[in-house]
Every structure is written in C-alpha cells, then in structure tokens.
C-alpha atoms as a PDB file:
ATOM      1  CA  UNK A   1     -57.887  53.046  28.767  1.00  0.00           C
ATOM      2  CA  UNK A   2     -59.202  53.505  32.160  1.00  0.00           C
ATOM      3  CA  UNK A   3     -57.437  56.549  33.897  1.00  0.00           C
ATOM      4  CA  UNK A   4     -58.368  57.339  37.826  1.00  0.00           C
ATOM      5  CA  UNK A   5     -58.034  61.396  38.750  1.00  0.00           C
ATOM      6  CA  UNK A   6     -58.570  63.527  41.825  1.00  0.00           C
ATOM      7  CA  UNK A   7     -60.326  66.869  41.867  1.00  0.00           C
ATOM      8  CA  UNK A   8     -58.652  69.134  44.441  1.00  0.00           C
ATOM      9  CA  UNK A   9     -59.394  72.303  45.498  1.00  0.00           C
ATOM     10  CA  UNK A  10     -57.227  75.297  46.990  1.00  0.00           C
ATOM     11  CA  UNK A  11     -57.693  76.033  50.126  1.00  0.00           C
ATOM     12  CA  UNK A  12     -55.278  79.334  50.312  1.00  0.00           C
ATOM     13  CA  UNK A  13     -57.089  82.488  50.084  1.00  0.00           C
ATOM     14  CA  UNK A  14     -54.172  83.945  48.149  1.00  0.00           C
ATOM     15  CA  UNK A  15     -53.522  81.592  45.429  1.00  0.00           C
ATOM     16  CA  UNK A  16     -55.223  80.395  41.966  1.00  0.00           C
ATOM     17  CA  UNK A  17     -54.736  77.411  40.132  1.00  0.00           C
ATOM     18  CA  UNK A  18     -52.936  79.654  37.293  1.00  0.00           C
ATOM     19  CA  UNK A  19     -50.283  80.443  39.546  1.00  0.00           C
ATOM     20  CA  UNK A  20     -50.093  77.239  41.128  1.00  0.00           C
ATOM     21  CA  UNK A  21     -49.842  75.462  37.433  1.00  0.00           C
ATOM     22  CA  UNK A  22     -47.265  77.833  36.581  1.00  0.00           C
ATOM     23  CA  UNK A  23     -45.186  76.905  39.378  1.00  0.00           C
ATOM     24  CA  UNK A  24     -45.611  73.165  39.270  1.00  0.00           C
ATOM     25  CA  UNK A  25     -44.815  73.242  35.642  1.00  0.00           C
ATOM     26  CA  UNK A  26     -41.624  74.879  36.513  1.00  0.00           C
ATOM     27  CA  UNK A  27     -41.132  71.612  38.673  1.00  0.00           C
ATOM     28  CA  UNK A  28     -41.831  69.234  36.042  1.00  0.00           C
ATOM     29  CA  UNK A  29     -45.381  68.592  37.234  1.00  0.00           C
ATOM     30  CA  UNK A  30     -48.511  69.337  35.343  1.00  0.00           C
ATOM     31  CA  UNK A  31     -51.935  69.930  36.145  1.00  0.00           C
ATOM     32  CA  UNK A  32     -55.411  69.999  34.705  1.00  0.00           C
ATOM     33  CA  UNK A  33     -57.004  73.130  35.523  1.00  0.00           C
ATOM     34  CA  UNK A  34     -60.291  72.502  36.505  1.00  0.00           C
ATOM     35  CA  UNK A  35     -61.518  76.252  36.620  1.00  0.00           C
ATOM     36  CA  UNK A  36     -63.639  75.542  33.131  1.00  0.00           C
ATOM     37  CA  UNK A  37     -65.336  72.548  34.444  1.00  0.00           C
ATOM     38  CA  UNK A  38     -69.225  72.903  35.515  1.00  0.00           C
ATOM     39  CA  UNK A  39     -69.735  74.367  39.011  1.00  0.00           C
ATOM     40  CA  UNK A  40     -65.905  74.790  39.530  1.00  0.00           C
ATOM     41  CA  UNK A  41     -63.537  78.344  39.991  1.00  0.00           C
ATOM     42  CA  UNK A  42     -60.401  79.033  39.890  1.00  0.00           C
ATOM     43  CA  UNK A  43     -59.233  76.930  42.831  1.00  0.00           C
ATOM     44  CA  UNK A  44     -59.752  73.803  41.452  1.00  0.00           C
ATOM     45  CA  UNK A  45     -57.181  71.504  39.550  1.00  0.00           C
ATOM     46  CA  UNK A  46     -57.381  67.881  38.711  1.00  0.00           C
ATOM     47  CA  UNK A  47     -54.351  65.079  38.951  1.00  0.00           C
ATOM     48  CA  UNK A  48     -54.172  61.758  37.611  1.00  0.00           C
ATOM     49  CA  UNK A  49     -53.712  59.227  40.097  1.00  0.00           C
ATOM     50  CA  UNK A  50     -49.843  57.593  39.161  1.00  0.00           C
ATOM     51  CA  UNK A  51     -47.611  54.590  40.739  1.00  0.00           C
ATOM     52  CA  UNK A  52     -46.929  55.422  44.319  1.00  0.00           C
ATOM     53  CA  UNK A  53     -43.200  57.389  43.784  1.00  0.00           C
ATOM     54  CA  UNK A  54     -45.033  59.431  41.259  1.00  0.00           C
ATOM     55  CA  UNK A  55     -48.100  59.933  44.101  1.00  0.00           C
ATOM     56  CA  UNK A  56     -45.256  61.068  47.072  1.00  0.00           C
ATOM     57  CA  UNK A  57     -42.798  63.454  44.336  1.00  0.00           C
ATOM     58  CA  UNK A  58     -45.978  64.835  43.557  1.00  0.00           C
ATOM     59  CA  UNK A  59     -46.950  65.446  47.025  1.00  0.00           C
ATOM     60  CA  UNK A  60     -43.205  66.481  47.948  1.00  0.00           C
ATOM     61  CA  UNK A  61     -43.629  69.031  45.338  1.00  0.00           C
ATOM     62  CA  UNK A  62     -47.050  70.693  45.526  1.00  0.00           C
ATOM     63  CA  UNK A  63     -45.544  71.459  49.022  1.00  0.00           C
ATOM     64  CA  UNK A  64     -43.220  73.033  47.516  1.00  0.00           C
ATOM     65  CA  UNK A  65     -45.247  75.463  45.769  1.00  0.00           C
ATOM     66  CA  UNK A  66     -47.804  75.784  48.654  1.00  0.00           C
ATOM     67  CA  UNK A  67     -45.241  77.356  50.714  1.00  0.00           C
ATOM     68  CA  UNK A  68     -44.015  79.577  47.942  1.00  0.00           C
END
C-alpha cells in the first residue's frame, strides 16, 4: 500500500515534538516523531495525509495544542 505523509516542522521556540505528541495523543491524534530521522531534531513530526474531515480535525486540533 501506497501511503502519502507530510514532514512538518515546529516553528515555536518553546515547544518539542515530545510535548506536542503528548498533547495530541491526549486528543486522539497521533504523530510520528521525526526527531530520529537523518538530518532532523526535535521539532520535526510526520502525518499521514487522510480523507479531507480527517485533514481539517487534524488541523482544528494541532491548533489546539499550538496555543496551549
């Protein structure tokens, strides 16, 4: 199976992709931490790329935690 995914990277100063996994998992949402991958830190996280509902809850929530 053929699965798309998008590499994204934190931007916040004050946040790491530990945190931010630990409070999209408490949302129902989970991430690939991408912090172990070649080249990458600990502000990068992957996604796979869903239906369009999944694409906007997703994006409703990662606000979510952005702003928490």
């Amino acid at each position: 199976p053929q699965t798309n995914f998008i590499l994204i990277k934190i931007l916040l100063p004050s946040l790491n992709v530990a945190t931010l996994k630990e409070n999209m998992g408490k949302k129902g949402i989970l991430i690939r931490d991408a912090s172990n991958f070649k080249f990458l830190n600990d502000k990068f996280f992957r996604i796979a790329i869903k239906d369009r509902e999944s694409n906007i809850r997703f994006q409703a929530l990662l606000k979510e935690a952005l702003a928490e």
